[in-house]
Protein backbone atom coordinates (compact mmCIF):
# COMPACT_ATOMS: atom_id res chain seq x y z
CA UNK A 1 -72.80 -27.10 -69.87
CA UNK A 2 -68.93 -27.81 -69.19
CA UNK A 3 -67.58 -29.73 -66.03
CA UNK A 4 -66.89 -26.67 -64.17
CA UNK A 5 -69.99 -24.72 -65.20
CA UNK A 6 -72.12 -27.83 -63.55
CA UNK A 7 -70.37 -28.09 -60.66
CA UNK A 8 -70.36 -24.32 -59.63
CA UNK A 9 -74.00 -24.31 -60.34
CA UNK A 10 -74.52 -27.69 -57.83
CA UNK A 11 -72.56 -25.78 -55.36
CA UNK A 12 -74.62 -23.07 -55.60
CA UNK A 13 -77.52 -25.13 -54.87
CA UNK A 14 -76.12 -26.62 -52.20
CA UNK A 15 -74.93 -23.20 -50.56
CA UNK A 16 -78.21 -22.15 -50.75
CA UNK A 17 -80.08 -24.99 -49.45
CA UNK A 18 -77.49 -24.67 -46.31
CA UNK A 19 -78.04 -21.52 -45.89
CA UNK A 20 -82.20 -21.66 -45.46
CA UNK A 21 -81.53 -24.12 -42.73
CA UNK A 22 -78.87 -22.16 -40.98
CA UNK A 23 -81.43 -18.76 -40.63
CA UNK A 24 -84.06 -21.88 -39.42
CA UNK A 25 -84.54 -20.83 -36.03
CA UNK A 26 -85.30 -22.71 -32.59
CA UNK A 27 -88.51 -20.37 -31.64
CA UNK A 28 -89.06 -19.67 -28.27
CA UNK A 29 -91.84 -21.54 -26.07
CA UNK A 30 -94.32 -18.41 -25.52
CA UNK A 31 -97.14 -20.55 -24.55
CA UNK A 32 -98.54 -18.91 -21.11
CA UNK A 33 -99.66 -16.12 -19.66
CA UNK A 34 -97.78 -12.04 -20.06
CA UNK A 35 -98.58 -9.36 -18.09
CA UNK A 36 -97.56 -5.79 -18.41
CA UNK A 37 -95.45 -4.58 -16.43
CA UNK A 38 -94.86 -0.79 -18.09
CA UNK A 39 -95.68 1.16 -21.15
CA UNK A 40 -96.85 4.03 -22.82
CA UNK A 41 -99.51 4.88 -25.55
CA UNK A 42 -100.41 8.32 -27.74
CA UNK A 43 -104.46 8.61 -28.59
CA UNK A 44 -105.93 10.36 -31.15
CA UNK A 45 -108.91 11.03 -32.98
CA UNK A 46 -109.76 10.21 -37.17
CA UNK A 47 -110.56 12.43 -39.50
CA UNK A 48 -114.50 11.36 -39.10
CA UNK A 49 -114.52 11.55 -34.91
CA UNK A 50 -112.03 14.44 -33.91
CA UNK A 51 -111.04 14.13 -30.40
CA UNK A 52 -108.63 15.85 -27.73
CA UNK A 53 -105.15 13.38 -28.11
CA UNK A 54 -104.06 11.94 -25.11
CA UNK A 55 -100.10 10.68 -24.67
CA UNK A 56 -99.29 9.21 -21.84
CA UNK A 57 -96.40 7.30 -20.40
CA UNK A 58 -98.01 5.77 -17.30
CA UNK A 59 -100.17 3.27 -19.91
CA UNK A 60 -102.82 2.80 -17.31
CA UNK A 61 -105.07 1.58 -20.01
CA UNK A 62 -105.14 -0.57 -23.13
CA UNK A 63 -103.53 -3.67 -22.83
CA UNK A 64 -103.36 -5.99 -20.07
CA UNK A 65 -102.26 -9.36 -20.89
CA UNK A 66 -101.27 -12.06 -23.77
CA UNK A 67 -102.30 -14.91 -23.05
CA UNK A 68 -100.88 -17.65 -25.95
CA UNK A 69 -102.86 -20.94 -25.86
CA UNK A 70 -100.92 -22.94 -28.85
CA UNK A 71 -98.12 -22.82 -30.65
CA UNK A 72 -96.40 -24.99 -33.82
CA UNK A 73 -92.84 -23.59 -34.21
CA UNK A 74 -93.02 -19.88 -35.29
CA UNK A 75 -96.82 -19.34 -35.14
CA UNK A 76 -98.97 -19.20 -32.20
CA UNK A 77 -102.25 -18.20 -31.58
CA UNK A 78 -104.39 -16.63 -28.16
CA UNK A 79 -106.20 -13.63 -27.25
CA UNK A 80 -105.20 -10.22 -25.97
CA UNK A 81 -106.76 -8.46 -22.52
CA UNK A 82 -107.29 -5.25 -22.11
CA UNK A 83 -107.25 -3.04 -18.70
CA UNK A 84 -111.34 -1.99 -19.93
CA UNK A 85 -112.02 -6.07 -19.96
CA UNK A 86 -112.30 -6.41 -24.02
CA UNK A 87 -110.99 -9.70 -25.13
CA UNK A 88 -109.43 -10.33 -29.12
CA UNK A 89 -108.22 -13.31 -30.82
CA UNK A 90 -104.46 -13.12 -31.94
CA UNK A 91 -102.42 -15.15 -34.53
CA UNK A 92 -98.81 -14.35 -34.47
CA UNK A 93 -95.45 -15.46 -35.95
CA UNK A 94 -91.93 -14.83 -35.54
CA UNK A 95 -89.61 -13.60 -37.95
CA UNK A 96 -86.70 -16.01 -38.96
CA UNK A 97 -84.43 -14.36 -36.17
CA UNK A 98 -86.61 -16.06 -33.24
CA UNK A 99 -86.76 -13.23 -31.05
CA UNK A 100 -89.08 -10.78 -33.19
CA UNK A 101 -93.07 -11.21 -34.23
CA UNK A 102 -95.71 -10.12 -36.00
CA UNK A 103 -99.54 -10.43 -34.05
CA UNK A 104 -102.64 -9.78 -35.95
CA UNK A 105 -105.60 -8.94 -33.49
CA UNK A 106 -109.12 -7.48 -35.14
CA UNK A 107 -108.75 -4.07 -33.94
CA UNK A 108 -104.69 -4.00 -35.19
CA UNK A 109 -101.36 -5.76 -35.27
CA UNK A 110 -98.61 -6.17 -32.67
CA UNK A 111 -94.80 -6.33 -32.95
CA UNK A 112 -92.22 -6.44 -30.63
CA UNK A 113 -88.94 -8.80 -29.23
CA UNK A 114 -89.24 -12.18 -27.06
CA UNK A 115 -85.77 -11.76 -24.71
CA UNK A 116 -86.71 -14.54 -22.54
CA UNK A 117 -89.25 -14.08 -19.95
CA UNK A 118 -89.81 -10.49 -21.38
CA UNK A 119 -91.96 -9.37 -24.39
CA UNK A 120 -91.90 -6.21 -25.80
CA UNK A 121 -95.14 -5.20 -27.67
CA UNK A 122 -95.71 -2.38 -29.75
CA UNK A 123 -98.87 -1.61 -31.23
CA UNK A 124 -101.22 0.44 -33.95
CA UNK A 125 -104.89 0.41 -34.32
CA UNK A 126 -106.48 -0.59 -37.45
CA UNK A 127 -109.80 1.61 -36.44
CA UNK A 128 -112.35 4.42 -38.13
CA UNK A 129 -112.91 6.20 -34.91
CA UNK A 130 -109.46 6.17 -33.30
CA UNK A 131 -105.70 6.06 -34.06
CA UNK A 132 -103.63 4.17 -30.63
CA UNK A 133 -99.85 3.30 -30.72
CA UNK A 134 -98.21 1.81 -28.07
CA UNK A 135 -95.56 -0.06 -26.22
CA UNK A 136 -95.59 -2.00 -23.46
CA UNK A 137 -93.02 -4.51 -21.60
CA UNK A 138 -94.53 -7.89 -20.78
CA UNK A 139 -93.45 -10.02 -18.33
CA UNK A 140 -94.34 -13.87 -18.71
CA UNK A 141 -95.86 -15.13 -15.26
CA UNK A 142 -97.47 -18.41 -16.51
């Protein structure tokens, strides 16, 4: 390997290695309490448990609250509420950006946008007997 041939490659490198720090993000601190504050969710049945769909806009049911207990940098972890009382455990983590996330509950995943005391959450079911989608706007209140 010539001179310039080693150099270009160790700048390279070093481009690189800059570059992975400069899309490291300063995450958000989501720990607390969100509560919905609007939304909207469609309803349908599977192909085992047919049902009438139901859309609606007013989202008077499904989800209530996040709460997030703990978080390390991009991940966190808490529980989901929702307006029938059902709890579920939640892990989540933002993408590099620090405004967007990924939650994995056991009924389905959650993604949305953290702009700051607002959360945006928008939803699929990972269920045999139903099919939900959804979005709701959080607000953060603790």
């Amino acid at each position: 390997m010539n001179s310039f041939t080693s150099k270009f490659a160790f700048a390279v490198m070093f481009s690189l290695a800059g570059a992975s720090q400069a899309y490291a993000a300063d995450y958000p601190n989501i720990v607390g309490t969100w509560e919905r504050v609007s939304g909207m969710r469609a309803v349908t049945g599977t192909s085992q448990n047919k049902q009438t769909p139901v859309l609606t806009t007013a989202g008077e049911s499904g989800l209530k609250m996040i709460k997030v207990s703990s978080q390390n940098s991009g991940v966190f972890e808490g529980e989901a509420k929702l307006v029938d009382g059902e709890n579920h455990l939640i892990a989540g983590a933002f993408r590099k950006d620090g405004k967007r996330y990924v939650i994995s509950s056991d009924i389905g995943t959650l993604s949305g946008e953290i702009l700051g005391d607002e959360m945006e959450v928008c939803f699929t079911t990972l269920l045999t007997t139903v099919n939900i989608a959804g979005c709701y706007q959080m607000k953060k209140v603790k």
